[in-house]
C-alpha atoms as a PDB file:
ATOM      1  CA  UNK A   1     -29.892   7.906  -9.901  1.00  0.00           C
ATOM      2  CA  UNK A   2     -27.846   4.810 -11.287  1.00  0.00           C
ATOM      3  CA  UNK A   3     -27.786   1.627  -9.615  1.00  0.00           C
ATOM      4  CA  UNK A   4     -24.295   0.785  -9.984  1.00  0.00           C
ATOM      5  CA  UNK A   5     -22.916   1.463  -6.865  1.00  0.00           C
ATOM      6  CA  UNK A   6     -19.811   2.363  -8.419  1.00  0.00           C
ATOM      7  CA  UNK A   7     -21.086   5.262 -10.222  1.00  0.00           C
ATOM      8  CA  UNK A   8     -20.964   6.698  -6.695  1.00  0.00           C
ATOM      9  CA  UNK A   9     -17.302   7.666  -6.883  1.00  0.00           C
ATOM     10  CA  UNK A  10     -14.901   9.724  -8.946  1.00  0.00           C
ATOM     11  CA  UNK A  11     -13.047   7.418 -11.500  1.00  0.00           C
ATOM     12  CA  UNK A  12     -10.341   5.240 -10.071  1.00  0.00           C
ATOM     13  CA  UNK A  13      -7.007   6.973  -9.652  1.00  0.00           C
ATOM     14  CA  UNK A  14      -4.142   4.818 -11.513  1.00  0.00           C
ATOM     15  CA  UNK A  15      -0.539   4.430  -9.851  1.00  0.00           C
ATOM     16  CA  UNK A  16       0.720   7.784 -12.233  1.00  0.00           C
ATOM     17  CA  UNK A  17      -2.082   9.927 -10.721  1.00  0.00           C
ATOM     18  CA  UNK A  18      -1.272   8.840  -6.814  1.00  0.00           C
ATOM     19  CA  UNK A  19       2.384   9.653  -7.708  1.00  0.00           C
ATOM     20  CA  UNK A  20       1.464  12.984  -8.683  1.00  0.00           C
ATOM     21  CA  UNK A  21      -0.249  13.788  -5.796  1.00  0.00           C
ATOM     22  CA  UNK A  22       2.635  12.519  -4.039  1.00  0.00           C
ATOM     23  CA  UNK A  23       4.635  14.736  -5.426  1.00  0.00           C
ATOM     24  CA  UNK A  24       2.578  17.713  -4.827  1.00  0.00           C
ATOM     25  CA  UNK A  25       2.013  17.521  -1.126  1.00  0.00           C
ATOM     26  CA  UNK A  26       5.799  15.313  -0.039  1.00  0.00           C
ATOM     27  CA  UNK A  27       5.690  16.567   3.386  1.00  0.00           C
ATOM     28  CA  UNK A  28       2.453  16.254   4.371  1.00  0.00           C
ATOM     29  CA  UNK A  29       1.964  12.991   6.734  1.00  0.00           C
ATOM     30  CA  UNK A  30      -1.791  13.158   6.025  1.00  0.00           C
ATOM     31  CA  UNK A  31      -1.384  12.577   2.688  1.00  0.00           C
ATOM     32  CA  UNK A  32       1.489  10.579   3.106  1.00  0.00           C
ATOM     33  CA  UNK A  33      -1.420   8.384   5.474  1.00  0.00           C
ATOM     34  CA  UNK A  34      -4.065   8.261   3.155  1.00  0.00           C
ATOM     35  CA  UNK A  35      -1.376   6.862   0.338  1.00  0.00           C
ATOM     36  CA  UNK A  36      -0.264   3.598   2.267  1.00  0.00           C
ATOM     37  CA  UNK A  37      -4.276   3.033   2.926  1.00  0.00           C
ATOM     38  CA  UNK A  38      -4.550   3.166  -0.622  1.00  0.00           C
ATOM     39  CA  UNK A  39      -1.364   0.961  -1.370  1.00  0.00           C
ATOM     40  CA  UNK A  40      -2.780  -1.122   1.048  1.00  0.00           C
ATOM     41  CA  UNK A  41      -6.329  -1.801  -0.483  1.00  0.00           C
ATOM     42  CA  UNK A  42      -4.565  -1.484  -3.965  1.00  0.00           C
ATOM     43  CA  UNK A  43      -2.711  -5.111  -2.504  1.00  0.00           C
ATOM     44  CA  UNK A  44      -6.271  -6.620  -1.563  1.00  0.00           C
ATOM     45  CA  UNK A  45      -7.455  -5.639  -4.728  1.00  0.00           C
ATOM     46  CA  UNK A  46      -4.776  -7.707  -6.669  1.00  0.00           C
ATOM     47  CA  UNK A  47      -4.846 -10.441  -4.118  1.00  0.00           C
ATOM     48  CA  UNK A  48      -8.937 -10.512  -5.130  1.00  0.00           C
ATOM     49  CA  UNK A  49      -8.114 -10.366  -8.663  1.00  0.00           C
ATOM     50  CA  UNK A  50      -5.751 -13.360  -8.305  1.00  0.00           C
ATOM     51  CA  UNK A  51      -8.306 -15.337  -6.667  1.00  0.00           C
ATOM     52  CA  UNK A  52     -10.697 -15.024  -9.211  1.00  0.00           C
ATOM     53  CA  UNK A  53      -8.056 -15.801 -11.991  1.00  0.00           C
ATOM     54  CA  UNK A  54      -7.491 -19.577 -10.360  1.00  0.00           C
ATOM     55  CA  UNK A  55     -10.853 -20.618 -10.829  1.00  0.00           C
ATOM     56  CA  UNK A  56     -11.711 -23.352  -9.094  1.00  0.00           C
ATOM     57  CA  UNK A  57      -7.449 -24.441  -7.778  1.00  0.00           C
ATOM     58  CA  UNK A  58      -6.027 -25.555  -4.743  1.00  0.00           C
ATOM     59  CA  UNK A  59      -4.427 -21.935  -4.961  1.00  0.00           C
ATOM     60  CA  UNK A  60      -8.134 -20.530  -4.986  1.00  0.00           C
ATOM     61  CA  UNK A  61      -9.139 -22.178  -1.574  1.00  0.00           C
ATOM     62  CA  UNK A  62      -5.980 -21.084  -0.288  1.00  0.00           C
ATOM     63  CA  UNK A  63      -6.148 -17.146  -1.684  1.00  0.00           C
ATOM     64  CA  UNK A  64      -9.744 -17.380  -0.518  1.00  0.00           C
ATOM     65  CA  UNK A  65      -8.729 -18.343   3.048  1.00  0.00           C
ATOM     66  CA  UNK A  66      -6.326 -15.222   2.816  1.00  0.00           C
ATOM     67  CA  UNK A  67      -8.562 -13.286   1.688  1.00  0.00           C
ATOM     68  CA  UNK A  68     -11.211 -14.464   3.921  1.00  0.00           C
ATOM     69  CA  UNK A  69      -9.074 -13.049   6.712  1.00  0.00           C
ATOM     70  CA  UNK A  70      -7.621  -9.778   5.405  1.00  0.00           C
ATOM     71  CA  UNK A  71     -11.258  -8.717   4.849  1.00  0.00           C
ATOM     72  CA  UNK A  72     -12.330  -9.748   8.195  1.00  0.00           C
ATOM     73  CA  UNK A  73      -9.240  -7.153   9.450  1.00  0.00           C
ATOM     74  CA  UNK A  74     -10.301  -4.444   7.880  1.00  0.00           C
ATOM     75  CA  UNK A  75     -11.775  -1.640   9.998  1.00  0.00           C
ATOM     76  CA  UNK A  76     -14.782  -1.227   7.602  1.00  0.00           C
ATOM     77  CA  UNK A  77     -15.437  -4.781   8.379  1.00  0.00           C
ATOM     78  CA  UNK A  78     -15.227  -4.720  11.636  1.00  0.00           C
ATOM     79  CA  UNK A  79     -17.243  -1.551  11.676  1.00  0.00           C
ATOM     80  CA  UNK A  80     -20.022  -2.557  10.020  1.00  0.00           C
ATOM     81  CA  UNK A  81     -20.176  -5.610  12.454  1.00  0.00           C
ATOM     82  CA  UNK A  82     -20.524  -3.696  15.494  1.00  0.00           C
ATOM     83  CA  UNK A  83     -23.321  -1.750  13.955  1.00  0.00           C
ATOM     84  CA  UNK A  84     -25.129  -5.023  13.252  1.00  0.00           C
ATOM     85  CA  UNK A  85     -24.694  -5.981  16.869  1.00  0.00           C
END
């Protein structure tokens, strides 16, 4: 079993393949559901990705008090918390 906790999961779909699927299912609001939560997290990955590009900025404490709060809003988050409780 790898350690890479990544290895978990199916290879990241890209933009083209979430279109396709899209396409194949356009009336379905379950899939229409599960595509905004993965625009959404798509966002918080970029907004990650630009924090770690500004090193040590200004910007960076700034993205990293955004990002600070976006993660504490997401359910997983919050989730996890109450377990811990």
């Amino acid at each position: 079993m790898s350690s890479n906790p990544a290895m978990r999961f199916k290879p990241a779909l890209t933009k083209d393949d979430l279109k396709a699927i899209q396409d194949r299912s356009p009336d379905s609001p379950d899939v229409r559901a599960l595509l905004w939560e993965v625009a959404r997290l798509r966002a918080l990955a970029l907004r990650t990705h630009d924090y770690f590009r500004q090193g040590s900025s200004s910007t960076a404490l700034i993205l990293a008090d955004s990002l600070r709060t976006m993660l504490e809003d997401e359910p997983v988050i919050q989730e996890q918390s109450r377990l811990k409780d």
